[in-house]
C-alpha atoms as a PDB file:
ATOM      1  CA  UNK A   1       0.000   0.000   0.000  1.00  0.00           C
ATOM      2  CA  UNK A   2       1.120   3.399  -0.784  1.00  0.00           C
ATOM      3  CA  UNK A   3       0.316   6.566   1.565  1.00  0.00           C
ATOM      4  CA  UNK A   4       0.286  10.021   0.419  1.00  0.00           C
ATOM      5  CA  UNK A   5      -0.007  12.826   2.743  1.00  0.00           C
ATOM      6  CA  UNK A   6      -0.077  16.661   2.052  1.00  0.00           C
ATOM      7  CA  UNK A   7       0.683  18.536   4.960  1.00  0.00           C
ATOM      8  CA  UNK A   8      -0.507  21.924   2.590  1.00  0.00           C
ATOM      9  CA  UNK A   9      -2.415  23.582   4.674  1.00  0.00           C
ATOM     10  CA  UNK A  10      -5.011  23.696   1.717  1.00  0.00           C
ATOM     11  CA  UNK A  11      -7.203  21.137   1.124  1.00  0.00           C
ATOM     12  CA  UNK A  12      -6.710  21.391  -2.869  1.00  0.00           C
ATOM     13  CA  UNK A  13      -4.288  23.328  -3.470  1.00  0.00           C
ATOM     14  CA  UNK A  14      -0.373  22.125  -5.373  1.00  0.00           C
ATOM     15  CA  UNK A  15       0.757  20.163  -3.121  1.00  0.00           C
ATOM     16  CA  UNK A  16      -2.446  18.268  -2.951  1.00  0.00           C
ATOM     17  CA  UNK A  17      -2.444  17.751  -6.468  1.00  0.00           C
ATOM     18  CA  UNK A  18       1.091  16.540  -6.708  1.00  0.00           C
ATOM     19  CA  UNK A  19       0.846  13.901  -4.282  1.00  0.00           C
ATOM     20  CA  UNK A  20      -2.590  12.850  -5.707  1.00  0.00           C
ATOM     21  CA  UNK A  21      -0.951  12.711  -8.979  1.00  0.00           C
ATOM     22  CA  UNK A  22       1.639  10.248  -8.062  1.00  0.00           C
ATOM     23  CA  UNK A  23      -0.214   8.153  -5.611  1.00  0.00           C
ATOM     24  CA  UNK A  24      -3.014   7.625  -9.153  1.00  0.00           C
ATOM     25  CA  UNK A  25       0.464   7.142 -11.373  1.00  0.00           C
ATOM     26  CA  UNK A  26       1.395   4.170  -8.981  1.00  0.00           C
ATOM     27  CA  UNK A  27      -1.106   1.647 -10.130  1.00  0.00           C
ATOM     28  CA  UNK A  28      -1.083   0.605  -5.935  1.00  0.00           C
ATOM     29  CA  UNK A  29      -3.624   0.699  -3.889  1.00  0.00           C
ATOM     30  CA  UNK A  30      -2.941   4.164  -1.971  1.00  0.00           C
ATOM     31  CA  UNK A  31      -4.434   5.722   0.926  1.00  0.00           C
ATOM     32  CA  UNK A  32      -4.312   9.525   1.160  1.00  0.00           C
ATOM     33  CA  UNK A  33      -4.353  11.828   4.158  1.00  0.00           C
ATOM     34  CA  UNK A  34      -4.882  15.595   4.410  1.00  0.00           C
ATOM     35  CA  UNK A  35      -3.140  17.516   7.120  1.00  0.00           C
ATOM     36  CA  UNK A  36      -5.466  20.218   6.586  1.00  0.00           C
ATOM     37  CA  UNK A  37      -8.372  18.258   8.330  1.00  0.00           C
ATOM     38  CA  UNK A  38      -6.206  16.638  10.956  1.00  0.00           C
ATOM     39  CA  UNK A  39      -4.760  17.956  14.262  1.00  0.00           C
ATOM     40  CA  UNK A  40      -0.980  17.239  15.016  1.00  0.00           C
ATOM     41  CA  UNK A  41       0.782  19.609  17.468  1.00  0.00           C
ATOM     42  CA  UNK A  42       4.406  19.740  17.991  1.00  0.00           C
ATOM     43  CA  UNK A  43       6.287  18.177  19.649  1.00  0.00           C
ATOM     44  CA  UNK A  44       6.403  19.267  23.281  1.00  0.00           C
ATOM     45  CA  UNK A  45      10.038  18.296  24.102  1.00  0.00           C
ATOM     46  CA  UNK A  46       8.837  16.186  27.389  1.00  0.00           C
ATOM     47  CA  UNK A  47      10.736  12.508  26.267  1.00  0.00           C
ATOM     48  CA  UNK A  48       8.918  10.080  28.025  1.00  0.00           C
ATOM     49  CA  UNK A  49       8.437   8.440  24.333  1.00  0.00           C
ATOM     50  CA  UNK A  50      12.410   8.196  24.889  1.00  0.00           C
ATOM     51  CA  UNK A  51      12.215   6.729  28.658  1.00  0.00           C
ATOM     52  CA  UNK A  52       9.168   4.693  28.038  1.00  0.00           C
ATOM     53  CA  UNK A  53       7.915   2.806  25.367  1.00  0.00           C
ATOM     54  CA  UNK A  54       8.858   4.927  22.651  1.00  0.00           C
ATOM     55  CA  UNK A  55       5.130   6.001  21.930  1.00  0.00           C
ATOM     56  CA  UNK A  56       4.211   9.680  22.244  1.00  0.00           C
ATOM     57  CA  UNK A  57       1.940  10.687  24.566  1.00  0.00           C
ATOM     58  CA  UNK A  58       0.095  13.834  22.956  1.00  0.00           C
ATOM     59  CA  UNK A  59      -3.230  13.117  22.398  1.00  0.00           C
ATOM     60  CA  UNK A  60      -4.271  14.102  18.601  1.00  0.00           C
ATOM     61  CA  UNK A  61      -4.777  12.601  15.258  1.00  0.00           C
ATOM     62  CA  UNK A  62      -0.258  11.740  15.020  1.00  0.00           C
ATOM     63  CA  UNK A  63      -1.115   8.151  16.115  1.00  0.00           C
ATOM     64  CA  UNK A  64      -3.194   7.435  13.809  1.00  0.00           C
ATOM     65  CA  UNK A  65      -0.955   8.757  11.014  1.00  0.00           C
ATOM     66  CA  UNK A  66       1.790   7.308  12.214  1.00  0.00           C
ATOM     67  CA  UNK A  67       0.021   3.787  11.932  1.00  0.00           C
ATOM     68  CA  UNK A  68      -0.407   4.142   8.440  1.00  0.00           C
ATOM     69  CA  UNK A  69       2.959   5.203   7.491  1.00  0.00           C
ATOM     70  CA  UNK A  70       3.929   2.472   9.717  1.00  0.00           C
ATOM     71  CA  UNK A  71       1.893  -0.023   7.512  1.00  0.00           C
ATOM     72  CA  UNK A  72       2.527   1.924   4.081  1.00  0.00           C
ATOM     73  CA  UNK A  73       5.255   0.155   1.815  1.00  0.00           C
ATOM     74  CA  UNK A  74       5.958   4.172   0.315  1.00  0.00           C
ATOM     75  CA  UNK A  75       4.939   6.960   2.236  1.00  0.00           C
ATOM     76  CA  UNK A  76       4.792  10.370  -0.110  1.00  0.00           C
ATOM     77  CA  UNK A  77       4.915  13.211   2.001  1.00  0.00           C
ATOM     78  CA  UNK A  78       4.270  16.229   0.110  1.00  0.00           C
ATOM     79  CA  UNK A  79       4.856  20.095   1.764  1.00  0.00           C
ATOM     80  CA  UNK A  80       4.791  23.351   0.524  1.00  0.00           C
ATOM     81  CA  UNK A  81       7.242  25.828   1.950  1.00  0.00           C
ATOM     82  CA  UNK A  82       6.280  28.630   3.493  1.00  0.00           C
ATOM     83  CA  UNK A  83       9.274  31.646   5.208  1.00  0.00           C
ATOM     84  CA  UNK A  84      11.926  29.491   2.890  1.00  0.00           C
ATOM     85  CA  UNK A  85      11.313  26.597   4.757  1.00  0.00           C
ATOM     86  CA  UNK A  86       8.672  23.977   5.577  1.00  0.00           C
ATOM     87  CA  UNK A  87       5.388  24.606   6.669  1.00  0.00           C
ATOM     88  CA  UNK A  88       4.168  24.359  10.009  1.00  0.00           C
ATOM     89  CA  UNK A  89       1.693  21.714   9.859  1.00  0.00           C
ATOM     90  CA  UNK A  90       4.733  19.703   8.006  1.00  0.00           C
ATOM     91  CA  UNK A  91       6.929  20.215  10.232  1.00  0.00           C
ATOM     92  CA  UNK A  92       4.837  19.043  13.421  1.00  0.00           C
ATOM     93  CA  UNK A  93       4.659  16.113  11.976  1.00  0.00           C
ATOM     94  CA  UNK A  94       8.185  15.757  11.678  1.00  0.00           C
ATOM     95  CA  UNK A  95       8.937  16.542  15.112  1.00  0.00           C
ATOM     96  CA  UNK A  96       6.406  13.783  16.641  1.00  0.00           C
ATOM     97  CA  UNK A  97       8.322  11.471  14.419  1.00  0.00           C
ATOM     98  CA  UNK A  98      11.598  11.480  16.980  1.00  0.00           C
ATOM     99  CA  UNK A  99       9.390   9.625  19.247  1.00  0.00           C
ATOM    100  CA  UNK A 100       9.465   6.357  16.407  1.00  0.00           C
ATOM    101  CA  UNK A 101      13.306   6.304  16.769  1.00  0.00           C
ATOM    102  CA  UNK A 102      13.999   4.402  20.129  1.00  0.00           C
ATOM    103  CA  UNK A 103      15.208   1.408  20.620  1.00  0.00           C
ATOM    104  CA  UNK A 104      13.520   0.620  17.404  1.00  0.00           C
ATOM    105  CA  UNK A 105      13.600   2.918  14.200  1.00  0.00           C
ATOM    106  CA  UNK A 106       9.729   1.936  13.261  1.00  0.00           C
ATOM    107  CA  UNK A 107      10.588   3.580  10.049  1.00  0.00           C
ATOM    108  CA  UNK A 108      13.434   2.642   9.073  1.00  0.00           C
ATOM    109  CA  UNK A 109      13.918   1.239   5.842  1.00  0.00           C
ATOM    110  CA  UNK A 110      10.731   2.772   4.698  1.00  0.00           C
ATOM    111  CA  UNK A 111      11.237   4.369   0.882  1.00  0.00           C
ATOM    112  CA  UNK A 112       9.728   7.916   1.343  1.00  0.00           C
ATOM    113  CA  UNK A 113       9.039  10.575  -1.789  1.00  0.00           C
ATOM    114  CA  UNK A 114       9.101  13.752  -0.587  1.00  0.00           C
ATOM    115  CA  UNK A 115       7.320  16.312  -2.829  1.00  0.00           C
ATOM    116  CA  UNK A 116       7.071  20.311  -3.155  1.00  0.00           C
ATOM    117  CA  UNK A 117       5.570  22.640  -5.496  1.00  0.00           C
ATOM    118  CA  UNK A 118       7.965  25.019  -4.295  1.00  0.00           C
ATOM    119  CA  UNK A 119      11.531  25.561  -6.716  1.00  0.00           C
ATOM    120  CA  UNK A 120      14.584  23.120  -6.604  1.00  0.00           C
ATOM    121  CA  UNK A 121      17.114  22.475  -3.920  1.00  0.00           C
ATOM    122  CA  UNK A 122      14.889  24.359  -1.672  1.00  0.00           C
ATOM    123  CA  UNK A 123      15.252  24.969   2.624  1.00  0.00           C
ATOM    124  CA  UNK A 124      12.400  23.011   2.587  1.00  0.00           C
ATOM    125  CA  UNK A 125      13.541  19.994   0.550  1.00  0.00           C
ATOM    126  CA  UNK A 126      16.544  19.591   2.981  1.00  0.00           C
ATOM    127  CA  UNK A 127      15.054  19.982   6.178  1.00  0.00           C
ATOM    128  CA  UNK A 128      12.405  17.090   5.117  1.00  0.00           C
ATOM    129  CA  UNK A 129      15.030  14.654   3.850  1.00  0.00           C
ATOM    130  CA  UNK A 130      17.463  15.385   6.695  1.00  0.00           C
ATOM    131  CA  UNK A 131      14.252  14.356   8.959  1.00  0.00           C
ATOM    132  CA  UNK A 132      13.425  11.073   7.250  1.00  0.00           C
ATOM    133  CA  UNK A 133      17.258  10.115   7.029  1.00  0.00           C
ATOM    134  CA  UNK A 134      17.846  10.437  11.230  1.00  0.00           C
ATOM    135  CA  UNK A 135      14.214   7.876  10.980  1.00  0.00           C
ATOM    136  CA  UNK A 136      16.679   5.547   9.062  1.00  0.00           C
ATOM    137  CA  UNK A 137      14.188   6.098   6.366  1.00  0.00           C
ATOM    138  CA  UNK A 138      14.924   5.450   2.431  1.00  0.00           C
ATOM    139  CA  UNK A 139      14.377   8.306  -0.055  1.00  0.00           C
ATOM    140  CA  UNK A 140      13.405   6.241  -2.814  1.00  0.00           C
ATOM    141  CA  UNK A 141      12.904   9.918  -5.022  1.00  0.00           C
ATOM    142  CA  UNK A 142      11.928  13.162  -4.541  1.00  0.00           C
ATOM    143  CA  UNK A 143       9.693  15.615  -6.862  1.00  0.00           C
ATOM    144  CA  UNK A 144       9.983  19.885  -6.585  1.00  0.00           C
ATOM    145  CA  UNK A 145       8.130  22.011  -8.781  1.00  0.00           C
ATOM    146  CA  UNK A 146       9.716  24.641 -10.425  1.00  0.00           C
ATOM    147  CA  UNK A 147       8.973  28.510  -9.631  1.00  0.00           C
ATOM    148  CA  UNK A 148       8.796  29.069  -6.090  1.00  0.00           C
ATOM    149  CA  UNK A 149       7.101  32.036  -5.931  1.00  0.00           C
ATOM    150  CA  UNK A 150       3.677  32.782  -3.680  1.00  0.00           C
ATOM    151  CA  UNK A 151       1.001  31.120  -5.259  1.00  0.00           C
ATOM    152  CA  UNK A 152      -1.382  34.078  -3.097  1.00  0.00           C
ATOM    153  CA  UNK A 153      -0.935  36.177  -6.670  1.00  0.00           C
ATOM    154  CA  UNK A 154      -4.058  33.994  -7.489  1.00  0.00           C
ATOM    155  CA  UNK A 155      -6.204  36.454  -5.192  1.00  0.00           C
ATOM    156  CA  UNK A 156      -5.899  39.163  -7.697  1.00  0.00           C
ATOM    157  CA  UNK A 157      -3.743  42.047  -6.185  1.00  0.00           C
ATOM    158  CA  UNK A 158      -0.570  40.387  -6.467  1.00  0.00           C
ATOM    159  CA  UNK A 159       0.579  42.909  -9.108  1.00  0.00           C
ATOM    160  CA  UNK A 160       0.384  45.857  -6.070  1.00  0.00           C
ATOM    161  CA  UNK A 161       1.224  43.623  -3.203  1.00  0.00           C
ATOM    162  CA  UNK A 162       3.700  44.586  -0.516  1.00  0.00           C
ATOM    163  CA  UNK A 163       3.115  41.788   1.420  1.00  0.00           C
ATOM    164  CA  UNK A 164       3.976  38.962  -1.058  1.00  0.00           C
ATOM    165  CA  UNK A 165       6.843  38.989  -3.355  1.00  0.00           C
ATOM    166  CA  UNK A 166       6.008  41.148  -5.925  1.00  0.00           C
ATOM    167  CA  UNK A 167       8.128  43.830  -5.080  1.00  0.00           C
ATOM    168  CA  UNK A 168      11.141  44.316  -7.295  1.00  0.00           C
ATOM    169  CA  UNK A 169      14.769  44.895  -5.666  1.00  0.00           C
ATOM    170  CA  UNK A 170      14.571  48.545  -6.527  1.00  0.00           C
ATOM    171  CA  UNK A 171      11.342  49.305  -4.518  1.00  0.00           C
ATOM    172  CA  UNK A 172       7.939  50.069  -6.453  1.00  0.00           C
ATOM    173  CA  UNK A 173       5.546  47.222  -7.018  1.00  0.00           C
ATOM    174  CA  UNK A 174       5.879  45.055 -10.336  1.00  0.00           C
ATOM    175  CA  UNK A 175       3.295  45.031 -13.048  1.00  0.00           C
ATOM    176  CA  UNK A 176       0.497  42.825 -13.722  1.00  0.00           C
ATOM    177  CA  UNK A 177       2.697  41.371 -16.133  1.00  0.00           C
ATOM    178  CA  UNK A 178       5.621  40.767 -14.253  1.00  0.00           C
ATOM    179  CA  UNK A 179       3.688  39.050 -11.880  1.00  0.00           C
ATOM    180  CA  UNK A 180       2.023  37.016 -14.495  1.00  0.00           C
ATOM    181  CA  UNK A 181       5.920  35.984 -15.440  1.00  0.00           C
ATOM    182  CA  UNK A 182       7.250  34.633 -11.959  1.00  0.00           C
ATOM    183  CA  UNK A 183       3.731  33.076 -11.366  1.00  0.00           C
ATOM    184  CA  UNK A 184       4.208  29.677  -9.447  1.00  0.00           C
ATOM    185  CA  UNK A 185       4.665  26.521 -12.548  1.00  0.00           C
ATOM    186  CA  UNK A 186       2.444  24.251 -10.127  1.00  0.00           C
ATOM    187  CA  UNK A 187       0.735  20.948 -11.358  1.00  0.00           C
ATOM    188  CA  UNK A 188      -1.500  22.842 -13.583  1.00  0.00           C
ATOM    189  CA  UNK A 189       0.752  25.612 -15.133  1.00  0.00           C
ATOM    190  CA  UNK A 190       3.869  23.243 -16.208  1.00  0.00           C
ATOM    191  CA  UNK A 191       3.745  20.143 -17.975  1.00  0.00           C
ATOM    192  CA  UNK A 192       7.019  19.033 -16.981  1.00  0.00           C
ATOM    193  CA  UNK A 193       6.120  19.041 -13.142  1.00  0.00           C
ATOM    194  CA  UNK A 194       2.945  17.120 -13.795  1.00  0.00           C
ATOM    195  CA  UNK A 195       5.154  14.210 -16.017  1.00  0.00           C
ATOM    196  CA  UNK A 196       7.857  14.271 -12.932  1.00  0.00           C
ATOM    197  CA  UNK A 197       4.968  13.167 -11.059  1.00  0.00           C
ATOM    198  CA  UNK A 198       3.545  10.805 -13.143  1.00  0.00           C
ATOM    199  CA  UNK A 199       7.595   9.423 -13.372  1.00  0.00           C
ATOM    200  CA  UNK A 200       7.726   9.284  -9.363  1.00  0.00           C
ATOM    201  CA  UNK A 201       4.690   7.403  -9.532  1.00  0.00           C
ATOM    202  CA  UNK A 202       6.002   4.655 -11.740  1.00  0.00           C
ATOM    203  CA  UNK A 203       9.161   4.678  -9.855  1.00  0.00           C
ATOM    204  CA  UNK A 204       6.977   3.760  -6.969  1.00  0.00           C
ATOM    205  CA  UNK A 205       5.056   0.524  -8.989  1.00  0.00           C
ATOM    206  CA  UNK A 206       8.896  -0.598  -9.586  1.00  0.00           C
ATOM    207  CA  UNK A 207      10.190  -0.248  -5.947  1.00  0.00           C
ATOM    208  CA  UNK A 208       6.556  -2.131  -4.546  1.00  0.00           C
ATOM    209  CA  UNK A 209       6.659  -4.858  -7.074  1.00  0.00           C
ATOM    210  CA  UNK A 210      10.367  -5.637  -5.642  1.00  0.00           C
ATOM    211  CA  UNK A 211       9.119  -5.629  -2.636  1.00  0.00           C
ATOM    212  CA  UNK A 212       6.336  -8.236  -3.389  1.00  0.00           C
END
């Protein structure tokens, strides 16, 4: 089985599609889990998961995640990054995952595809893998998008926003169609980032059917 989780806080937005992409490009059976309807709070830093029974003892909706990626023969994690790095609902769930990693890595050896609408080599990108690495986990591929610019140009005043990124180096605003030019190349603006994911999918199908 194949799990794909967007931790976008969006319930359709890229990074949504991207994972839904691959997880339909597997030809697996796939399960598929929203952060944006689930609660997972960070981790508070109290270790008894380390001094106990390596189970953490917030109560939200982690445990039930963390079964699934637990039974899952890929997990894709998809994220978008938000400040240059990952996004907060992400990167709770990253932090409740140090509680899988004593005495016995329950992860480890699990192929992970981490995925990002956001631009190559990004913060983001490294901060994820680095995570799933110290789980002992296998990053069977990974899929980024290509423009990371802030998809919130989509509202409509993106081309006199001060508050986004369309503000050129020498002050002013840009125009509509400079804006229009550094516009995020999500899922549905470039081809090429919709055929990665279809390839990351059939990577997948080639890594289960070893498995089987």
């Amino acid at each position: 089985m194949i799990l794909g989780i967007s931790g976008s806080g969006r319930n359709n937005g890229e990074t949504a599609k991207m994972v839904k992409t691959i997880l339909e490009n597997s030809g697996e059976v796939y399960d598929y889990i929203s952060l944006a309807s689930k609660r997972v709070d960070g981790c508070m830093g109290c270790l008894k998961c380390a001094v106990g029974d390596g189970e953490c003892r917030l109560k939200d909706d982690f445990p039930e995640i963390l079964e699934k990626m637990k039974a899952a023969d890929v997990v894709v994690l998809g994220f978008p990054n938000y400040g240059s790095t990952v996004n907060a609902k992400t990167h709770a769930l990253l932090e409740r995952l140090y509680s899988t990693r004593h005495g016995v890595y329950h992860l480890g050896g699990k192929y992970f595809v981490p995925v990002t609408p956001s631009g190559a080599d990004s913060d983001g990108m490294h901060l994820v893998i680095k995570n799933l690495l110290n789980n002992k986990g296998v990053i069977l591929g990974k899929v980024e998008g290509g423009n990371g610019a802030a998809p919130c140009f989509d509202c409509g005043f993106g081309h006199e926003c001060y508050a986004g990124h369309a503000i050129p180096k020498g002050g002013g605003v840009m125009s509509k169609e400079e804006v229009e030019s550094i516009r995020p190349f999500g899922l549905g603006c470039d081809p090429t980032v919709k055929n990665l994911c279809i390839a990351a999918g059939q990577k997948i199908a080639k890594a289960v059917q070893g498995l089987k």
